[in-house]
Structure formats: structure tokens, C-alpha cells
N, C-alpha and C. Protein backbone atom coordinates (compact mmCIF):
# COMPACT_ATOMS: atom_id res chain seq x y z
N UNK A 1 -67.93 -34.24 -47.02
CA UNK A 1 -68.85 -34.56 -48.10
C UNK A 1 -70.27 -34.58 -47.55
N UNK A 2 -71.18 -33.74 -48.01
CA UNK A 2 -72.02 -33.63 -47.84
C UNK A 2 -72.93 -34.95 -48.52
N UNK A 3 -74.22 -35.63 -47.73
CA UNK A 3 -74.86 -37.07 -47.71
C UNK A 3 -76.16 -36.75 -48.74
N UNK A 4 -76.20 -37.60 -49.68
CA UNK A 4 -76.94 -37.38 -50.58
C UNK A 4 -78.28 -37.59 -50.38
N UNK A 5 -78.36 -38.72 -49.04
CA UNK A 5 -79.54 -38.91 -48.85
C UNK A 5 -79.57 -38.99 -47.19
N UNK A 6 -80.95 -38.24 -47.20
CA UNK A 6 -81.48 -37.63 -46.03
C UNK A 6 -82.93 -38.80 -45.64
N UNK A 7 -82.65 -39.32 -44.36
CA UNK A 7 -83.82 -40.42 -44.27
C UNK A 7 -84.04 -39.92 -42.63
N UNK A 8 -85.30 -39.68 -42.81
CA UNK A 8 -86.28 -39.48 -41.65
C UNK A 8 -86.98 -40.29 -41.10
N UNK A 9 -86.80 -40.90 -39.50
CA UNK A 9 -87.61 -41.59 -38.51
C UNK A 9 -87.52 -41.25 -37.30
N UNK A 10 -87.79 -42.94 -37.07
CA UNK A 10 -88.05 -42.54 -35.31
C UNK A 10 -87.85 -44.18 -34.86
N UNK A 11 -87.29 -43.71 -33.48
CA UNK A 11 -87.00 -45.32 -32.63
C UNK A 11 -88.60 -46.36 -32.95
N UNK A 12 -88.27 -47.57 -32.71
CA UNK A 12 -89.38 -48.07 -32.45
C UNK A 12 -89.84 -48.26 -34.19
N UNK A 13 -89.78 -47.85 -35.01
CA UNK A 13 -90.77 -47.76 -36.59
C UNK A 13 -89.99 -48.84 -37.04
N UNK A 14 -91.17 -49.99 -37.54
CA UNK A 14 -90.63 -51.14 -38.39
C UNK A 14 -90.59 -50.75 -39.17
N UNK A 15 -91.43 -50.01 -39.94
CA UNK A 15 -90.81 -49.10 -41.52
C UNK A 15 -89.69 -48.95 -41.65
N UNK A 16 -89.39 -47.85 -40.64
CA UNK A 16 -87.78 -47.08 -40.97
C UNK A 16 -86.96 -48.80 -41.11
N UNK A 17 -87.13 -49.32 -39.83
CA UNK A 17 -85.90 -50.51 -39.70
C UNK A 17 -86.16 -51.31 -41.23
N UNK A 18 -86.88 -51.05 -41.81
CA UNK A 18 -87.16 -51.77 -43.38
C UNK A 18 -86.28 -51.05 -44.27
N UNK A 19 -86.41 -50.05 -43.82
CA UNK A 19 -86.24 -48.72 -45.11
C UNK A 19 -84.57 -48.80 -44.96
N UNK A 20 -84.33 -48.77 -42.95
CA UNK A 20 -82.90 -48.33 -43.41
C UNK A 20 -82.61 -49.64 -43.97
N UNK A 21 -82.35 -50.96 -43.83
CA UNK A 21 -81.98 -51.88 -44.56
C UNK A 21 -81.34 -51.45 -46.07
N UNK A 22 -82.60 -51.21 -46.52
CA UNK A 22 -82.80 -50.92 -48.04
C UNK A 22 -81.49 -49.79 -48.10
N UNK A 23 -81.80 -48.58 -47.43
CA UNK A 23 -80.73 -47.70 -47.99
C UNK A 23 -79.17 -48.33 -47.63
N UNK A 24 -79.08 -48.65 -46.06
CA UNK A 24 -77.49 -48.89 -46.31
C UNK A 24 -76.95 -50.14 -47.21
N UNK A 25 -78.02 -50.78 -47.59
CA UNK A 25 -77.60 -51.81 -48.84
C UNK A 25 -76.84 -50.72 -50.47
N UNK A 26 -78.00 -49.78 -50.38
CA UNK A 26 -77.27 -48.86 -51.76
C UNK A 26 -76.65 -48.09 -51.57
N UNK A 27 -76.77 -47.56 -50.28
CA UNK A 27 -75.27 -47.32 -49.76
C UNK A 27 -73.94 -47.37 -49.91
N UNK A 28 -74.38 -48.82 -49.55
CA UNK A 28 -72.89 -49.68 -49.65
C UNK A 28 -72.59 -50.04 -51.10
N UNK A 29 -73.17 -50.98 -51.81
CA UNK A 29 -73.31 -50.70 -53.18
C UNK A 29 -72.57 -49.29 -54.15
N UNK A 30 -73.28 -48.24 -53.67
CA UNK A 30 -72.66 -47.22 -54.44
C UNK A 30 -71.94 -46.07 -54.01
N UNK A 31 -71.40 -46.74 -52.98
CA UNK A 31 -70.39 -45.66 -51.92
C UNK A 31 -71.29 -44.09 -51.83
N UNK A 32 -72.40 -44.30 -51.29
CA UNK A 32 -73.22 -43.07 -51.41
C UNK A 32 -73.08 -43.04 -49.68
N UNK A 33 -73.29 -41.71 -49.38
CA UNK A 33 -73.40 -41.71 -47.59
C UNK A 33 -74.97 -41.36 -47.38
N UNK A 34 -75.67 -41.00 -46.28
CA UNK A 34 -76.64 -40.84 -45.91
C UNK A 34 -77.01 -40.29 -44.33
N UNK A 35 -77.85 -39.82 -43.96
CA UNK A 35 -77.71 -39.01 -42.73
C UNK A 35 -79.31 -39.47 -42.53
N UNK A 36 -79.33 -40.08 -41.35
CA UNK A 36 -80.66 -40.18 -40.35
C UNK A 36 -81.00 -39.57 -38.78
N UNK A 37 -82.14 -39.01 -39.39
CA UNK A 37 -82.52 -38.39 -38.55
C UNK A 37 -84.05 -38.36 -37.62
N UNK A 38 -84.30 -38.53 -36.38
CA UNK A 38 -84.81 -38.74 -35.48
C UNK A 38 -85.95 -37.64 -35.64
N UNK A 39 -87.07 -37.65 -35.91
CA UNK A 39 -88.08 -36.96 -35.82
C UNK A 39 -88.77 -36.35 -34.74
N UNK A 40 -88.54 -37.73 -33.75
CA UNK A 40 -88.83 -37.14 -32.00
C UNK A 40 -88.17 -36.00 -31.73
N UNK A 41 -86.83 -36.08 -32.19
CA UNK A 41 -86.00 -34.76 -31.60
C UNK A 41 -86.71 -33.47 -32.25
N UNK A 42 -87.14 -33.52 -32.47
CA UNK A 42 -87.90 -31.74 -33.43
C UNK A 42 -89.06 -32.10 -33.45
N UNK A 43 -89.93 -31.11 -32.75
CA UNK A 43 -91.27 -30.56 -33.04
C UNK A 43 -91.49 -30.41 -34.22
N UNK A 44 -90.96 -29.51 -34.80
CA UNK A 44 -91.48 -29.16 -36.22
C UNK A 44 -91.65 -30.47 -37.35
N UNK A 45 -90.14 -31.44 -37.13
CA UNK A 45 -90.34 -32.37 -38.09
C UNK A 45 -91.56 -33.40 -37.48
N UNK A 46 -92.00 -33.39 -36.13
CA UNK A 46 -92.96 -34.41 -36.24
C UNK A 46 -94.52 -34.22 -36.58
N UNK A 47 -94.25 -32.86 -37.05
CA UNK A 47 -95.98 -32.05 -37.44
C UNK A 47 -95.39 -31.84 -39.24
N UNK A 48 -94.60 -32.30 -39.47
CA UNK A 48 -93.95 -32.28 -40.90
C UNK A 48 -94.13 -33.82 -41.72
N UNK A 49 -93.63 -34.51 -40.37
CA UNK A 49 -93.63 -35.95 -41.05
C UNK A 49 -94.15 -37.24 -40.42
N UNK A 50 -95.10 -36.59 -39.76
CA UNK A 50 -95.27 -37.58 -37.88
C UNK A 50 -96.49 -38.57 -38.67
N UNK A 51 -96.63 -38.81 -40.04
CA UNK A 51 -97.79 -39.75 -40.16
C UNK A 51 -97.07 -40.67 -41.46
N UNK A 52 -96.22 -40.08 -42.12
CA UNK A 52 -95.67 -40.09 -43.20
C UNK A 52 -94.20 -41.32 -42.98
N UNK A 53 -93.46 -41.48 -41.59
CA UNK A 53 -92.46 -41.73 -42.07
C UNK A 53 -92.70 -43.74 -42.13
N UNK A 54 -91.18 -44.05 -42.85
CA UNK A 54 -90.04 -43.30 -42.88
C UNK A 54 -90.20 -42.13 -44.18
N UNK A 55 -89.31 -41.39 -44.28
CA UNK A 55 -89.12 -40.17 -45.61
C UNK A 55 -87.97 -40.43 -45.76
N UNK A 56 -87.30 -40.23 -47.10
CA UNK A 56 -86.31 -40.12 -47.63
C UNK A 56 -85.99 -39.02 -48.40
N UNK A 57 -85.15 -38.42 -48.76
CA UNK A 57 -84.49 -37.04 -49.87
C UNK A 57 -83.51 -37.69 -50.34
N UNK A 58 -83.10 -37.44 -51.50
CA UNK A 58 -82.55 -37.71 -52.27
C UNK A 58 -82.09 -36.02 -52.76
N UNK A 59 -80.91 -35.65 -52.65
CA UNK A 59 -80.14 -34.28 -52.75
C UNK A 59 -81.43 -33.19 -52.63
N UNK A 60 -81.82 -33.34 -51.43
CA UNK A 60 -82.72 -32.34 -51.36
C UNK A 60 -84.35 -32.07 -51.55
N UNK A 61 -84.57 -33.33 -52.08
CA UNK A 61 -86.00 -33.50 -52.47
C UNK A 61 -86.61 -34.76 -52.08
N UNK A 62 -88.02 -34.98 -51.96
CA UNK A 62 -88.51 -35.32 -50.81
C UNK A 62 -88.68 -37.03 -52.25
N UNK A 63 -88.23 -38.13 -51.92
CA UNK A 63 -87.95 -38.84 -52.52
C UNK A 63 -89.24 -40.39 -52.28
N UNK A 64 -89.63 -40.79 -51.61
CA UNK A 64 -90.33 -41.54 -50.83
C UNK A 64 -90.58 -41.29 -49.35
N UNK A 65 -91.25 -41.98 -49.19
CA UNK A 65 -91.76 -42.20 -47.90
C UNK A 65 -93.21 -43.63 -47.43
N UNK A 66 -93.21 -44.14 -46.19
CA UNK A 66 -93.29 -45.23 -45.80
C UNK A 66 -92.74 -46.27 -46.45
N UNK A 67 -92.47 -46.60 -47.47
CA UNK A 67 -91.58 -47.37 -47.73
C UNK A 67 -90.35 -46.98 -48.67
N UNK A 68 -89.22 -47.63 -49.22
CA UNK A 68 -87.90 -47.37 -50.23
C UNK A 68 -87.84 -48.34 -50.79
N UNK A 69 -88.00 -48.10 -52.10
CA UNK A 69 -88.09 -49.27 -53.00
C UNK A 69 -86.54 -48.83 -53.56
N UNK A 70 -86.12 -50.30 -54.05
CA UNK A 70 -84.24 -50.24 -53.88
C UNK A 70 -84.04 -49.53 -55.37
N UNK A 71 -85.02 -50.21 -56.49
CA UNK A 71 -84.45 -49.97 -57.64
C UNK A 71 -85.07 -48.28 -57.65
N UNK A 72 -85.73 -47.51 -57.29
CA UNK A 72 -86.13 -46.16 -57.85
C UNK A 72 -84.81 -45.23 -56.78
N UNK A 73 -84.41 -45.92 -55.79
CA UNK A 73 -83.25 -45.19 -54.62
C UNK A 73 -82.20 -45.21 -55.73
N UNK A 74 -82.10 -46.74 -56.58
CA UNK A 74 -80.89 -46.70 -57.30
C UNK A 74 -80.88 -45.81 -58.39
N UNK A 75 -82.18 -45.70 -59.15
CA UNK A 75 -82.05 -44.73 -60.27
C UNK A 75 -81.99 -43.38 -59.63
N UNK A 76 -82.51 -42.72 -58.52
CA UNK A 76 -82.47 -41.53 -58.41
C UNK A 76 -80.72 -40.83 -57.83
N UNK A 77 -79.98 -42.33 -57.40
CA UNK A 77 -78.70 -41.72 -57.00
C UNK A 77 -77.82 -41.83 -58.66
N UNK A 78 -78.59 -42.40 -59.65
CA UNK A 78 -77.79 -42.66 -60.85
C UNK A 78 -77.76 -40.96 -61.53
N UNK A 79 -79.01 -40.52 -61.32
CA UNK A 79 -79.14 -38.68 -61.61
C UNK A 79 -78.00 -38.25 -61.40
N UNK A 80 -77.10 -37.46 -62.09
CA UNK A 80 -76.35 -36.54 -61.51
C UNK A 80 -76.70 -35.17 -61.01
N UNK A 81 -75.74 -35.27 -60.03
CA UNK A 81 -76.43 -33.88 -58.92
C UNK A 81 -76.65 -32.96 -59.63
């Protein structure tokens, strides 16, 4: 099963450690999965997102970023794909 939501950081970011909170709470909540990913590891993503994070996607689209507010994560996983 492919993860509906795609969340972008980096070690060290109190953001992200905010953000992930937030997501694996709706996560868990709505049996949704999610995939994080390390920005350090890729050049490209840190000239993509190196001022911006954390980022989030939501099936593909660029959903928030520096912060995740729980109730707009919840309505956008309520969308059907």
C-alpha cells in the first residue's frame, strides 16, 4: 500500500519533531500510513525544500509546510483519492 502522506525533514528540526507528532497522531486515528523522508540525503530536495520544512503531501500534492495543523491533515485525508 502505497502512503498517502509524504512528510519531508531533517534530523535536528523542532518543526518536523512537532509536525511528526501531529501526523502519527492521524495516522493512528485513521489507519492512514505515511513515509518520511530526510532532506539531507538529496541535494536536490534540500534546494527544493531546505528553507521550507517540515513539508507534507497529501497523495501527491504539496499540502503544508513548517507547520501541520491536525484538523486541515484530517480533512484532506477525508478527500477521496
Amino acid at each position: 500500500m502505497t502512503a498517502r502522506i509524504t512528510f519531508y525533514s531533517r534530523p535536528g528540526c523542532h518543526l518536523c519533531d512537532d509536525a511528526r507528532v501531529v501526523i502519527e497522531k492521524v495516522c493512528a486515528d485513521t489507519g492512514t500510513s505515511y513515509d518520511e523522508i530526510s532532506i539531507d540525503d538529496d541535494p536536490a530536495l534540500q534546494e527544493r525544500f531546505g528553507e521550507e520544512i517540515p513539508v507534507t503531501f497529501v497523495d501527491g500534492r504539496q499540502h503544508d509546510f513548517w507547520r501541520v495543523s491536525e484538523e486541515r491533515l484530517r480533512a484532506a485525508l477525508a478527500r477521496p483519492v
